[in-house]
C-alpha atoms as a PDB file:
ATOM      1  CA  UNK A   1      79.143  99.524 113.208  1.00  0.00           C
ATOM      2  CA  UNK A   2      79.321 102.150 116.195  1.00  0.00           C
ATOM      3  CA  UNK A   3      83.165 101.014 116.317  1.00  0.00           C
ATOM      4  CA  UNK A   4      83.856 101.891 112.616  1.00  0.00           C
ATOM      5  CA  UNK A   5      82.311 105.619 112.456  1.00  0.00           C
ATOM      6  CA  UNK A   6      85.288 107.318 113.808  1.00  0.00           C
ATOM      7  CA  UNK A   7      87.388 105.056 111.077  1.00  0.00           C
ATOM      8  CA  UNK A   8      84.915 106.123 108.668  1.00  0.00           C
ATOM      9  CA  UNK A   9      85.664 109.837 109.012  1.00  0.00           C
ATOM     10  CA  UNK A  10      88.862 110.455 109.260  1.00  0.00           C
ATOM     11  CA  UNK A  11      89.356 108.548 105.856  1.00  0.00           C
ATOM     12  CA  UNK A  12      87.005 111.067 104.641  1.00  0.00           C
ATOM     13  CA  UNK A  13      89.840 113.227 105.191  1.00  0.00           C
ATOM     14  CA  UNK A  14      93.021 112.133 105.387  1.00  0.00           C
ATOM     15  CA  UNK A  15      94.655 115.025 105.918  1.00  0.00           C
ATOM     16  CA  UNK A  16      93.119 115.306 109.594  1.00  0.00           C
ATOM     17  CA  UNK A  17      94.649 111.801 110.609  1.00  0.00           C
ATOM     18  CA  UNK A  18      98.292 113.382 109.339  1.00  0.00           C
ATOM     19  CA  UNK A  19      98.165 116.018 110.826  1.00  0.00           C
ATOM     20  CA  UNK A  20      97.212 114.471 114.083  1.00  0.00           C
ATOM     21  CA  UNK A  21      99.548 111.944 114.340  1.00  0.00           C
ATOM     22  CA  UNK A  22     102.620 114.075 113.301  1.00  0.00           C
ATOM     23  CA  UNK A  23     101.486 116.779 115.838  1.00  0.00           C
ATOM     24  CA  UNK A  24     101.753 113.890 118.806  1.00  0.00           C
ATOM     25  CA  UNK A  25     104.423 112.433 117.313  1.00  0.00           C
ATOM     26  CA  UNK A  26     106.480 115.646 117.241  1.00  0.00           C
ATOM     27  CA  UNK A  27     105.254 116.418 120.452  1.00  0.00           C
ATOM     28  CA  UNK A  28     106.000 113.278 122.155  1.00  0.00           C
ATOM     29  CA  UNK A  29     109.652 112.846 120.390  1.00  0.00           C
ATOM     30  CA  UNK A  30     110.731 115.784 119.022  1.00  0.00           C
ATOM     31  CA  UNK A  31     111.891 114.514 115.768  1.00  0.00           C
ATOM     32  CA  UNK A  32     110.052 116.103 112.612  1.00  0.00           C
ATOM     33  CA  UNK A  33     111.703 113.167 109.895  1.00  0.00           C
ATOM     34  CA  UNK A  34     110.275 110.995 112.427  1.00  0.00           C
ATOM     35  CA  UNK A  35     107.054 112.238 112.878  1.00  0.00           C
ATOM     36  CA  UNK A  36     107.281 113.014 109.274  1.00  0.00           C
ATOM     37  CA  UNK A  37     107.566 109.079 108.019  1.00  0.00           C
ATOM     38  CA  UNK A  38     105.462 107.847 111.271  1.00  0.00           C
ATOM     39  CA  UNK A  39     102.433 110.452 109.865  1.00  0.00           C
ATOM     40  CA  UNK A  40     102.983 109.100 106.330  1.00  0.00           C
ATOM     41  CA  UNK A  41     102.648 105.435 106.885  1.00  0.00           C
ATOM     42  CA  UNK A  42      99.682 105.966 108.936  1.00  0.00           C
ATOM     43  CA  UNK A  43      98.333 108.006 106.561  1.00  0.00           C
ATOM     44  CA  UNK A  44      98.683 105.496 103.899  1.00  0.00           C
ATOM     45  CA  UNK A  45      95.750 103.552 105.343  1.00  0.00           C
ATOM     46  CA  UNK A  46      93.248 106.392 105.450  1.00  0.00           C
ATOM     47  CA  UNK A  47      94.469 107.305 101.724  1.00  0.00           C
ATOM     48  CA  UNK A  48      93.758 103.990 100.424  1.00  0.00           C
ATOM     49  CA  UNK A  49      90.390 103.343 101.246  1.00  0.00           C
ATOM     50  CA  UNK A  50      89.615 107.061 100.581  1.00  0.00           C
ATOM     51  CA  UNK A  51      91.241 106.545  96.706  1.00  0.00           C
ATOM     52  CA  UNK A  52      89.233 103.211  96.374  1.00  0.00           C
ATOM     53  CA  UNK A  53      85.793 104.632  97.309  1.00  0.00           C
ATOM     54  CA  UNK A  54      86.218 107.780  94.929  1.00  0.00           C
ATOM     55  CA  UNK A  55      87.715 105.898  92.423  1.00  0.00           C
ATOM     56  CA  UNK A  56      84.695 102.987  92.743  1.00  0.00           C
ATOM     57  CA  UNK A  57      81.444 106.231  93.127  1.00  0.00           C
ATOM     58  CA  UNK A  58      83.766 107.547  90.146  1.00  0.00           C
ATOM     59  CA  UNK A  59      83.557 104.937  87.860  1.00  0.00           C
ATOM     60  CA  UNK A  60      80.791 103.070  89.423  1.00  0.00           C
ATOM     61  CA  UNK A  61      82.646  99.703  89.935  1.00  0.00           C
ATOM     62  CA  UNK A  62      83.634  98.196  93.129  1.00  0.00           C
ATOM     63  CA  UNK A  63      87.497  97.291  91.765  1.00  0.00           C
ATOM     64  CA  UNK A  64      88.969 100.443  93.333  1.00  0.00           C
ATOM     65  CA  UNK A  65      90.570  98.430  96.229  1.00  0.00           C
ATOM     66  CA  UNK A  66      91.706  95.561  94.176  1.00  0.00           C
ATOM     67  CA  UNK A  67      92.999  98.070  92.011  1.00  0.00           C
ATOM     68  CA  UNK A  68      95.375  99.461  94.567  1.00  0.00           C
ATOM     69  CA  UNK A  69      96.132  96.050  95.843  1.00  0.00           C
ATOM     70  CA  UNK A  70      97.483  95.287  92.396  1.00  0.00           C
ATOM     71  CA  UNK A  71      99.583  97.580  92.251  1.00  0.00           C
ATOM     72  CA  UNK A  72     100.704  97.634  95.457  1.00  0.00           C
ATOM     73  CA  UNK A  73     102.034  94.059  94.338  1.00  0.00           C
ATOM     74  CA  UNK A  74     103.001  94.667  90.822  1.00  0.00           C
ATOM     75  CA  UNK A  75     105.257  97.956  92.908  1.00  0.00           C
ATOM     76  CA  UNK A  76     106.316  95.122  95.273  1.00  0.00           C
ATOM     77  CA  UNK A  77     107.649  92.714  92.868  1.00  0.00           C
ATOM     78  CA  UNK A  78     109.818  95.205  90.765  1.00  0.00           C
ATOM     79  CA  UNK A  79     111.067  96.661  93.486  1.00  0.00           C
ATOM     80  CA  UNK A  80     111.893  92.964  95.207  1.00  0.00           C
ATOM     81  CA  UNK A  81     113.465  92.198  91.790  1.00  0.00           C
ATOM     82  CA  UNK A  82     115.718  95.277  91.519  1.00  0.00           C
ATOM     83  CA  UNK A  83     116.981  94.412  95.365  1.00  0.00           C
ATOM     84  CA  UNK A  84     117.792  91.211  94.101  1.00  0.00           C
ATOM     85  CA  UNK A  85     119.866  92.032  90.966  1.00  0.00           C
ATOM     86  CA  UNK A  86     121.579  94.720  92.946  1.00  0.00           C
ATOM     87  CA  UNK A  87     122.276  93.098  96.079  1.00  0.00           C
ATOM     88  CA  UNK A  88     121.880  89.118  95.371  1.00  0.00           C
ATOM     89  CA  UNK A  89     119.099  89.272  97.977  1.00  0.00           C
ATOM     90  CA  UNK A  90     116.089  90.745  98.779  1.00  0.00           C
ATOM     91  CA  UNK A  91     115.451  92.424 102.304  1.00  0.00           C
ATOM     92  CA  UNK A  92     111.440  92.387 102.891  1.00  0.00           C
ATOM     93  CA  UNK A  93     111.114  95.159 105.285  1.00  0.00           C
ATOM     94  CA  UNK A  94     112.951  97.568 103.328  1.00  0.00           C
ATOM     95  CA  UNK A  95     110.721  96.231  99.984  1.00  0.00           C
ATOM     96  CA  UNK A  96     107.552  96.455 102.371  1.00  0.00           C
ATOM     97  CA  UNK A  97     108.586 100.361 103.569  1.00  0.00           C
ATOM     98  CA  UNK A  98     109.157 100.992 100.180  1.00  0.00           C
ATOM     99  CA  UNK A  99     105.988  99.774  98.766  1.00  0.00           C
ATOM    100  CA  UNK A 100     103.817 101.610 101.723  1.00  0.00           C
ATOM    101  CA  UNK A 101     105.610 104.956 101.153  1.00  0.00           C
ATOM    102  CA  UNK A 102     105.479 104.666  97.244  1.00  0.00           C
ATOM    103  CA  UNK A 103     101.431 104.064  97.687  1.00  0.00           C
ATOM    104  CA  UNK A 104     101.543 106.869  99.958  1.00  0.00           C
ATOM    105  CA  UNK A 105     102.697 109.386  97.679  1.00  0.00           C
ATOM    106  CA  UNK A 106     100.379 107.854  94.449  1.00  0.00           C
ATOM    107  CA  UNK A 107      97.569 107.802  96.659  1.00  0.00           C
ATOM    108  CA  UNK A 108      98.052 111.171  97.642  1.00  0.00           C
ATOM    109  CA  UNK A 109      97.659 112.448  93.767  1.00  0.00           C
ATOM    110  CA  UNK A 110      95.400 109.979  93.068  1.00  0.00           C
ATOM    111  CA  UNK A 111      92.873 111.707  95.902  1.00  0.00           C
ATOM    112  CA  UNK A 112      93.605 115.012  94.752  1.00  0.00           C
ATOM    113  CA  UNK A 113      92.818 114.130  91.516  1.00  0.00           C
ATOM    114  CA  UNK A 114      89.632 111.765  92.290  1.00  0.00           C
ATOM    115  CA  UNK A 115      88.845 114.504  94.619  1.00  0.00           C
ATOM    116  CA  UNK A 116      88.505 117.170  91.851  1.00  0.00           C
ATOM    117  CA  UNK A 117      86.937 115.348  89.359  1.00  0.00           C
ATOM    118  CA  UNK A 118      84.127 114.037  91.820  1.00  0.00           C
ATOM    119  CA  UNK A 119      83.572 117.263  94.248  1.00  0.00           C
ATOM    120  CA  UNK A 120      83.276 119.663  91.278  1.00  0.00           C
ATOM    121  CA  UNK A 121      80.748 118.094  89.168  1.00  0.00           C
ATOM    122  CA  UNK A 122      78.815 116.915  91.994  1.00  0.00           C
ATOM    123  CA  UNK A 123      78.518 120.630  93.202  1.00  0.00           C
ATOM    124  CA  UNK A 124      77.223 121.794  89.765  1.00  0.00           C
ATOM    125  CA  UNK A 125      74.799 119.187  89.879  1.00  0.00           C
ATOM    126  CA  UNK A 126      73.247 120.747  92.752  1.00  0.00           C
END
């Protein structure tokens, strides 16, 4: 368990692990789009389990992951079926980059949002 903790709190936050990894990515290679995307799908990670675990103490279930997981694949097939009408084939990195950076941003609201609705009542309760 020792191993996980450090996991554990950064996707507490997961604005820290951004911020981190763009700052040593820009400092290591001097690219900011770079660092930009490399931050982001990092990120994406920390942002999903954070999302699932409000969304789950939120609404009391434990579907918050499977959730996200669906549509991660529901994202995944329209997007893999608009490559393939468009181009005739489908290319599965580009569908997988696209799917990780579309759950970024979604995940992103969907923590602000989960973040709101949980923090603020829970500090009234208090």
């Amino acid at each position: 368990m020792a191993i996980l903790e450090p996991f554990i709190a950064l996707s507490v936050l997961p604005i820290i692990p951004f911020l981190l990894v763009y700052a040593g990515s820009y400092i290591w290679k001097r690219d900011k789009r770079r660092s930009l995307l490399l931050a982001m799908d990092i990120t994406t990670l920390f942002l999903i389990l954070s999302v699932s675990a409000l969304f789950n103490q939120i609404f009391g279930t434990g579907f918050g992951f499977y959730l996200i997981l669906l549509f991660m694949l529901v994202c995944g097939g329209l997007i893999g079926s608009a490559q393939n009408r468009l181009k005739g084939q489908v290319n599965p990195k580009r569908l997988v980059k696209a799917v990780w950076r579309l759950s970024f941003l979604l995940t992103s609201v969907a923590y602000l949002i989960f973040f709101i609705i949980g923090f603020f009542p829970y500090i009234w309760a208090v």
